[in-house]
PDB file of N, CA and C in Angstrom:
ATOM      1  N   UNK A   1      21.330  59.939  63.733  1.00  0.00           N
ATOM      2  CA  UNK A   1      20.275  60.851  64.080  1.00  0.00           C
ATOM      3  C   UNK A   1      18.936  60.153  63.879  1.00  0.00           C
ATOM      4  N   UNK A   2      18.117  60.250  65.056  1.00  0.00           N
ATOM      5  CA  UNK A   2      16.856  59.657  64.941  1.00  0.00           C
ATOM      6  C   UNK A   2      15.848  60.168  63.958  1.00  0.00           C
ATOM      7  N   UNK A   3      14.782  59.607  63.241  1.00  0.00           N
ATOM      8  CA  UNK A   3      14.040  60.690  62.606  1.00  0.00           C
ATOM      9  C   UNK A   3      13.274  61.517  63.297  1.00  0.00           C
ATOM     10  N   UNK A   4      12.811  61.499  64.720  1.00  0.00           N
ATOM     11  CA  UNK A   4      12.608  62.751  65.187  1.00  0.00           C
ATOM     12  C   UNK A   4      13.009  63.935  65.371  1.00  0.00           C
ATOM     13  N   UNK A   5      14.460  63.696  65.861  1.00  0.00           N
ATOM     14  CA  UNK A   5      15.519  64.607  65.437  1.00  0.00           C
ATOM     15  C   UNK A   5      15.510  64.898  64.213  1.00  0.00           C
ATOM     16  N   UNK A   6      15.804  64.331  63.119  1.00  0.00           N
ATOM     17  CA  UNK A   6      15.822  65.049  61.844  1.00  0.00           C
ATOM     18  C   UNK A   6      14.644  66.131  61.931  1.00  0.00           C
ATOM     19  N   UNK A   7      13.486  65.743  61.881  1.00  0.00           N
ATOM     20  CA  UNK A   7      11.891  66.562  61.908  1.00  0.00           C
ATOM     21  C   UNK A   7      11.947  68.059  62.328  1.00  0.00           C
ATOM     22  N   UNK A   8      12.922  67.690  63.516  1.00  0.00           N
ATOM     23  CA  UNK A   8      12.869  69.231  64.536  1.00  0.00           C
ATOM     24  C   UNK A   8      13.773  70.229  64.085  1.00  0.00           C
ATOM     25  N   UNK A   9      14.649  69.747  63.569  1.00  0.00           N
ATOM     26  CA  UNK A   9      15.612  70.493  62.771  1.00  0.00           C
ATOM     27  C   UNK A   9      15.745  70.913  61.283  1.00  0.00           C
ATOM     28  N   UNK A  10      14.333  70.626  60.340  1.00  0.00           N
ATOM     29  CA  UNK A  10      14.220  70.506  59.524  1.00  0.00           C
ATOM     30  C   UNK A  10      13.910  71.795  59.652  1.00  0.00           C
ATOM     31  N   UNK A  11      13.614  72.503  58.874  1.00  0.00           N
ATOM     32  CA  UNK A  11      12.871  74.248  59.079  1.00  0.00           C
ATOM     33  C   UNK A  11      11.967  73.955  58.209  1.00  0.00           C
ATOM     34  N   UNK A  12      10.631  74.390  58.534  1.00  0.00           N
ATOM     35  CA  UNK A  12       8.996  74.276  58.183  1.00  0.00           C
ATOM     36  C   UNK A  12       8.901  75.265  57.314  1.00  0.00           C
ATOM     37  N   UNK A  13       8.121  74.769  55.979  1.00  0.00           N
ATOM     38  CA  UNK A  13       7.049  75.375  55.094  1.00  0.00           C
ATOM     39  C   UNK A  13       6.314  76.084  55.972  1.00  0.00           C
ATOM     40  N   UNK A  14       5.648  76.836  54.705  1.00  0.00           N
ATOM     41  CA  UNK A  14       4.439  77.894  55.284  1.00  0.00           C
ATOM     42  C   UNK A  14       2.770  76.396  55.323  1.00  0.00           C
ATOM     43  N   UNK A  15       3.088  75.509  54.411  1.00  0.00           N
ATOM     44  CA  UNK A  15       2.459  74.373  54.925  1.00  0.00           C
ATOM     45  C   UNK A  15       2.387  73.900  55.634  1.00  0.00           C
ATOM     46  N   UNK A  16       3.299  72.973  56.246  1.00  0.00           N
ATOM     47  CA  UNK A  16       4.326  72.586  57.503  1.00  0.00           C
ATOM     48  C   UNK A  16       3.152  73.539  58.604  1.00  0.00           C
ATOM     49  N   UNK A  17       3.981  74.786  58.486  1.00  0.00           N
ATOM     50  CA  UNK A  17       3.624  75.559  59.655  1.00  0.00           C
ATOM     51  C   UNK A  17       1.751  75.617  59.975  1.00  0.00           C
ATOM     52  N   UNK A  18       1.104  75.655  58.782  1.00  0.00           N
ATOM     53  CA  UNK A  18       0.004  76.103  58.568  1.00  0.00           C
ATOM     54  C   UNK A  18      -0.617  74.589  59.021  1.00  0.00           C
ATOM     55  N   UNK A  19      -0.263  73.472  58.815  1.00  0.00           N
ATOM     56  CA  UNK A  19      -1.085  72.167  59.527  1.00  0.00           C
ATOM     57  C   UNK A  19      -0.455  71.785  61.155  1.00  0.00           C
ATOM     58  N   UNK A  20      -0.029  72.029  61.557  1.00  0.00           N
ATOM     59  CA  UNK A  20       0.963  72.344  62.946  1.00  0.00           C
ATOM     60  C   UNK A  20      -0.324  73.248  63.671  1.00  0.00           C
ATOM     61  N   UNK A  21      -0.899  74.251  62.892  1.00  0.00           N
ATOM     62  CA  UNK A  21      -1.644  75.588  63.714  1.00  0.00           C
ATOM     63  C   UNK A  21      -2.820  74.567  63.549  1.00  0.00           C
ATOM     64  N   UNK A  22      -3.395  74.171  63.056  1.00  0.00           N
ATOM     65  CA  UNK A  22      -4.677  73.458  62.432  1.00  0.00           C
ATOM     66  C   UNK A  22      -4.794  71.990  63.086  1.00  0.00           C
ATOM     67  N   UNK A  23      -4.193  71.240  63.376  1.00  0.00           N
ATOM     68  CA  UNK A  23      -3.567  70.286  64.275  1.00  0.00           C
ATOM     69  C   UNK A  23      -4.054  70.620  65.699  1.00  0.00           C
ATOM     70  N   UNK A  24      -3.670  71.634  65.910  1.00  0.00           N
ATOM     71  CA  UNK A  24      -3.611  72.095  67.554  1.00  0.00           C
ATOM     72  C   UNK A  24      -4.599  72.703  67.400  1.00  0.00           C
ATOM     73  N   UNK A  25      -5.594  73.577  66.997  1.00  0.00           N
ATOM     74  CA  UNK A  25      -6.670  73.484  66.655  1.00  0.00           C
ATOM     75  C   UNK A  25      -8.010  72.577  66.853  1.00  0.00           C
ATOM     76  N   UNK A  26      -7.519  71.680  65.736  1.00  0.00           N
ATOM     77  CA  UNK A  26      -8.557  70.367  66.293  1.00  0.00           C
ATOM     78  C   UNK A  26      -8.310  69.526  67.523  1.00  0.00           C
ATOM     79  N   UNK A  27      -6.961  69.491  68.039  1.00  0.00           N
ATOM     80  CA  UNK A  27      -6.763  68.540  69.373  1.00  0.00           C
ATOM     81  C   UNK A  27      -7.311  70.143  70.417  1.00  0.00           C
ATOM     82  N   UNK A  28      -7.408  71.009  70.222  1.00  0.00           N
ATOM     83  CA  UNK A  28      -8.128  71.697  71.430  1.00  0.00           C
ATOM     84  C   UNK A  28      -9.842  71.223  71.386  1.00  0.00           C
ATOM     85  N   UNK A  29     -10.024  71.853  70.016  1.00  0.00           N
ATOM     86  CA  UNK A  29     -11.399  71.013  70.113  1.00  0.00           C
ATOM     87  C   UNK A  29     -11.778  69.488  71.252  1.00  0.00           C
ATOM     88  N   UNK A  30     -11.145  69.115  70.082  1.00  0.00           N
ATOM     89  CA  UNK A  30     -11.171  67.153  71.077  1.00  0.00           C
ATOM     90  C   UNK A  30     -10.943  67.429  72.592  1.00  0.00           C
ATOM     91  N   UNK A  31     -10.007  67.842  73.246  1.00  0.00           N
ATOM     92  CA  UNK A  31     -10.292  68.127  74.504  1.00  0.00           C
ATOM     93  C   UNK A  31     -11.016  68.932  75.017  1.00  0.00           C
ATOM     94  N   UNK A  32     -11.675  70.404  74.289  1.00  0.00           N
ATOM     95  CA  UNK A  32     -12.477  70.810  74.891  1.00  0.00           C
ATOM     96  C   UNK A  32     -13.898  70.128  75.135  1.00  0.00           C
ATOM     97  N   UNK A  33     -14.213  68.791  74.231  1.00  0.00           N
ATOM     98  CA  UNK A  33     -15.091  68.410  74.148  1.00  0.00           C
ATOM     99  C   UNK A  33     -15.134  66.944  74.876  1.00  0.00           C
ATOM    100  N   UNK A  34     -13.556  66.939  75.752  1.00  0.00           N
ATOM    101  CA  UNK A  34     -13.632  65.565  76.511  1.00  0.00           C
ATOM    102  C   UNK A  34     -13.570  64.309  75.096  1.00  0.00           C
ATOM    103  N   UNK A  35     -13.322  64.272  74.118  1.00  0.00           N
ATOM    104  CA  UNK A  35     -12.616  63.162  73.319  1.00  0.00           C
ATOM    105  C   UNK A  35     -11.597  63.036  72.581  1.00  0.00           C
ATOM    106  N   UNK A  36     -10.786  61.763  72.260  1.00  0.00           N
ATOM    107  CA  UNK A  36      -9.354  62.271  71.708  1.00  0.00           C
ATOM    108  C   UNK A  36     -10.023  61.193  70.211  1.00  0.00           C
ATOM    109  N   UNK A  37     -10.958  61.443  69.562  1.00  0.00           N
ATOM    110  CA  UNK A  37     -11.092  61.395  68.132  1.00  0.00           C
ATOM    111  C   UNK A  37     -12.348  62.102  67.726  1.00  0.00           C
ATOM    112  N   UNK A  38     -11.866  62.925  66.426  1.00  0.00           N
ATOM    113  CA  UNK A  38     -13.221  63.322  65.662  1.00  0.00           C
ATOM    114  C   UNK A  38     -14.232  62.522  65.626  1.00  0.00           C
ATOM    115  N   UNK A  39     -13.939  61.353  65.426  1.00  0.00           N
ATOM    116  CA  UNK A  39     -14.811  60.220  64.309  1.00  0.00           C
ATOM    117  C   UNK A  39     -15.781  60.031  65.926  1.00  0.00           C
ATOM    118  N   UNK A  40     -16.034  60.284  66.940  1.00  0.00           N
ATOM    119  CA  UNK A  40     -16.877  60.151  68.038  1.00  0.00           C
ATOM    120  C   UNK A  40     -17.546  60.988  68.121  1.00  0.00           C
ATOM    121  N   UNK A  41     -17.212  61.770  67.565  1.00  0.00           N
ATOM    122  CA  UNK A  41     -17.717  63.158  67.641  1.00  0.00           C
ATOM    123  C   UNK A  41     -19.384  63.758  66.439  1.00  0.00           C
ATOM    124  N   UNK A  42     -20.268  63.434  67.359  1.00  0.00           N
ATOM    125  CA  UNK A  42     -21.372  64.082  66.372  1.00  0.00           C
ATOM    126  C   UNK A  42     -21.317  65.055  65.502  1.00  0.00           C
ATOM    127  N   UNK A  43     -20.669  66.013  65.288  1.00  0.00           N
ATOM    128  CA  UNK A  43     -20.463  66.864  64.459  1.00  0.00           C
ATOM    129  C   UNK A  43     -19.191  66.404  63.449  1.00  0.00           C
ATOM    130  N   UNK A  44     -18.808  65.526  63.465  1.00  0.00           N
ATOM    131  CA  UNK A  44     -17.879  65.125  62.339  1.00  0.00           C
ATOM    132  C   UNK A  44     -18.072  65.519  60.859  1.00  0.00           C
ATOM    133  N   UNK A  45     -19.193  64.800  60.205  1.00  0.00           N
ATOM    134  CA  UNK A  45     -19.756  64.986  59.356  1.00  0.00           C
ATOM    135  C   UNK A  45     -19.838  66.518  58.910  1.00  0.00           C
ATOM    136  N   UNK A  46     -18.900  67.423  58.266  1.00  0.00           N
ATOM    137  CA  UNK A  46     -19.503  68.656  57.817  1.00  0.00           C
ATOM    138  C   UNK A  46     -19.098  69.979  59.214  1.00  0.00           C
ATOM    139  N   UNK A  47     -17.626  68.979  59.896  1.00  0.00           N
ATOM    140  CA  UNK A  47     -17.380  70.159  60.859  1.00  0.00           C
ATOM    141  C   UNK A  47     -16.222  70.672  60.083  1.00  0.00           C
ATOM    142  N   UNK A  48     -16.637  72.030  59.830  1.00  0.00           N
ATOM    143  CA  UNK A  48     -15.388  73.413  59.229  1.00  0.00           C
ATOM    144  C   UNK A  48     -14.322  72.821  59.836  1.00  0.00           C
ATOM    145  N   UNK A  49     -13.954  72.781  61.064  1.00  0.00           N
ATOM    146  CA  UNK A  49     -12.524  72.757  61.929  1.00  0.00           C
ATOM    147  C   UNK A  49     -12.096  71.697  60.943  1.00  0.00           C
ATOM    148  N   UNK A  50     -12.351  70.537  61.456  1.00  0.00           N
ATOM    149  CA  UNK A  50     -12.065  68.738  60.527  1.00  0.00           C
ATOM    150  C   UNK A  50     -11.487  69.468  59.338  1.00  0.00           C
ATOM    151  N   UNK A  51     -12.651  69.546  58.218  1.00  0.00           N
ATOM    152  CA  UNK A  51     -12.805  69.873  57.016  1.00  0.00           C
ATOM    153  C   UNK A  51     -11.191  71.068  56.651  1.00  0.00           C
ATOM    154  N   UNK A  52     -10.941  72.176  57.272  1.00  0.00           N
ATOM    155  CA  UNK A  52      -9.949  72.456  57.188  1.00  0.00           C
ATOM    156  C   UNK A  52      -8.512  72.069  57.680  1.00  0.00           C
ATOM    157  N   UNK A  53      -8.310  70.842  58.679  1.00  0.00           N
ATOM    158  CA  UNK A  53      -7.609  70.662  59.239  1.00  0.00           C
ATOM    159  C   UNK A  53      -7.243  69.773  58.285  1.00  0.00           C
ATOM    160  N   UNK A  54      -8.118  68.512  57.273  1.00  0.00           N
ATOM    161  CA  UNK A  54      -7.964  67.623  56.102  1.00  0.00           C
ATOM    162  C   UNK A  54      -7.092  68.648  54.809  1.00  0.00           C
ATOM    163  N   UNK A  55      -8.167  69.719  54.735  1.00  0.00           N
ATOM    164  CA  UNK A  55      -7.125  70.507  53.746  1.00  0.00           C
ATOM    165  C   UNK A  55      -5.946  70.918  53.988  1.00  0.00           C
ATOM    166  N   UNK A  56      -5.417  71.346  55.209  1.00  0.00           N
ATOM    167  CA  UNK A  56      -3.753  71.731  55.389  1.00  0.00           C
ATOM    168  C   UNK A  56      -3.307  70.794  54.995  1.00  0.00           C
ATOM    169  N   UNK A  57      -3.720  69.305  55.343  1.00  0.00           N
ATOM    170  CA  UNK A  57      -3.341  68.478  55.379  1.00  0.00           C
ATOM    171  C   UNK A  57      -2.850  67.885  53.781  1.00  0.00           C
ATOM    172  N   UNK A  58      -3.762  67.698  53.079  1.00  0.00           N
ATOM    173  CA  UNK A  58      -3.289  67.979  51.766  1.00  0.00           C
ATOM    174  C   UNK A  58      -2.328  68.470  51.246  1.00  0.00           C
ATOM    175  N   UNK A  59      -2.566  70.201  51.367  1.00  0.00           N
ATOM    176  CA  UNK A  59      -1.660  71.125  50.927  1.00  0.00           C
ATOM    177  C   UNK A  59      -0.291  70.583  51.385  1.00  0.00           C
ATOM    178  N   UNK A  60      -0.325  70.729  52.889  1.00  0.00           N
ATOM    179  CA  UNK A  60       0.876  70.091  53.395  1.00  0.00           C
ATOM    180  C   UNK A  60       1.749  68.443  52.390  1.00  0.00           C
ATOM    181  N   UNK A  61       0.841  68.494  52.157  1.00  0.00           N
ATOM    182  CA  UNK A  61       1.383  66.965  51.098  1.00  0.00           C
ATOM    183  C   UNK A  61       2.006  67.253  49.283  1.00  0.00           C
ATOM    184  N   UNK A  62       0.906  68.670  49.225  1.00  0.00           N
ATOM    185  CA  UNK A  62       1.293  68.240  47.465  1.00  0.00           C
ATOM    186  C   UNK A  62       1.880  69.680  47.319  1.00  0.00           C
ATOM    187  N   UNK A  63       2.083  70.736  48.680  1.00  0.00           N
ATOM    188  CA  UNK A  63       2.430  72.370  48.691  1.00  0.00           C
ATOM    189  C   UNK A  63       1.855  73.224  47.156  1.00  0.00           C
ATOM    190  N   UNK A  64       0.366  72.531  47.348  1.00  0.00           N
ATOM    191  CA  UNK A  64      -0.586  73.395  45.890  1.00  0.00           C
ATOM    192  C   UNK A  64       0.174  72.746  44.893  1.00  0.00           C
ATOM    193  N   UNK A  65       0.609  72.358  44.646  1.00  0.00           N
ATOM    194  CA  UNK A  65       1.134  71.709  43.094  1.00  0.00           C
ATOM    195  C   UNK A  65      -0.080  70.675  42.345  1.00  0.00           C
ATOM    196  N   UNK A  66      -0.915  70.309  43.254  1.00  0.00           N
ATOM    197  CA  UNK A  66      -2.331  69.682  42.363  1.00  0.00           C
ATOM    198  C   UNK A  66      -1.906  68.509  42.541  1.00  0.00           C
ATOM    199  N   UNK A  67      -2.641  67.499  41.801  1.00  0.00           N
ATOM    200  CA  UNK A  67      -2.322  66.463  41.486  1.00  0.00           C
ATOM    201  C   UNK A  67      -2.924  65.223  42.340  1.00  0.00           C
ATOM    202  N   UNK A  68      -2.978  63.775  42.407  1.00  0.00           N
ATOM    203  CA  UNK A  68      -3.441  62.907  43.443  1.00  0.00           C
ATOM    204  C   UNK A  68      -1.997  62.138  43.877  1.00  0.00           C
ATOM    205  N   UNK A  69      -2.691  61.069  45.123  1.00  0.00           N
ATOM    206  CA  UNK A  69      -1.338  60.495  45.247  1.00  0.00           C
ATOM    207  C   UNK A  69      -1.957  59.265  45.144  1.00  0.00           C
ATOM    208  N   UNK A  70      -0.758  58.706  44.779  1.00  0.00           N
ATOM    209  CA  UNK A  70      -0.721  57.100  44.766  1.00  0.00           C
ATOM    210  C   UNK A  70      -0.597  56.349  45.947  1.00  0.00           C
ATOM    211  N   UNK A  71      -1.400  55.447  46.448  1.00  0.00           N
ATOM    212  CA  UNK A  71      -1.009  54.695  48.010  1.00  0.00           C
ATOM    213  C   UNK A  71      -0.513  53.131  47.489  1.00  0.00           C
TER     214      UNK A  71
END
């Protein structure tokens, strides 16, 4: 089984689910605005959308349990 396959068949957190909505979110943005990256984007700096789409993103990583990660 490929790991994509695994992915799709995995059944999603309320995290999971909640950066998936937030994701698609910011890629509507980016196309509504004709670019496929934030970082081009004049409003980067201090845009809510970004800014929450980083936090699912998080959550999605540590599911509120706190803490930092190690790279």
């Amino acid at each position: 089984m490929q790991t994509s396959e695994a992915f799709e068949k995995k059944e999603l957190d309320r995290f999971e689910l909640a950066l998936l909505e937030k994701k698609s979110e910011l890629e509507e943005c980016q196309k509504s605005s004709n670019l496929n990256s934030c970082f081009v984007c004049q409003k980067t700096i201090g845009c809510k959308l970004r800014l929450s789409y980083v936090d699912s993103v998080y959550k999605s990583m540590n599911k509120e349990k706190g803490g930092g990660f190690e790279f």
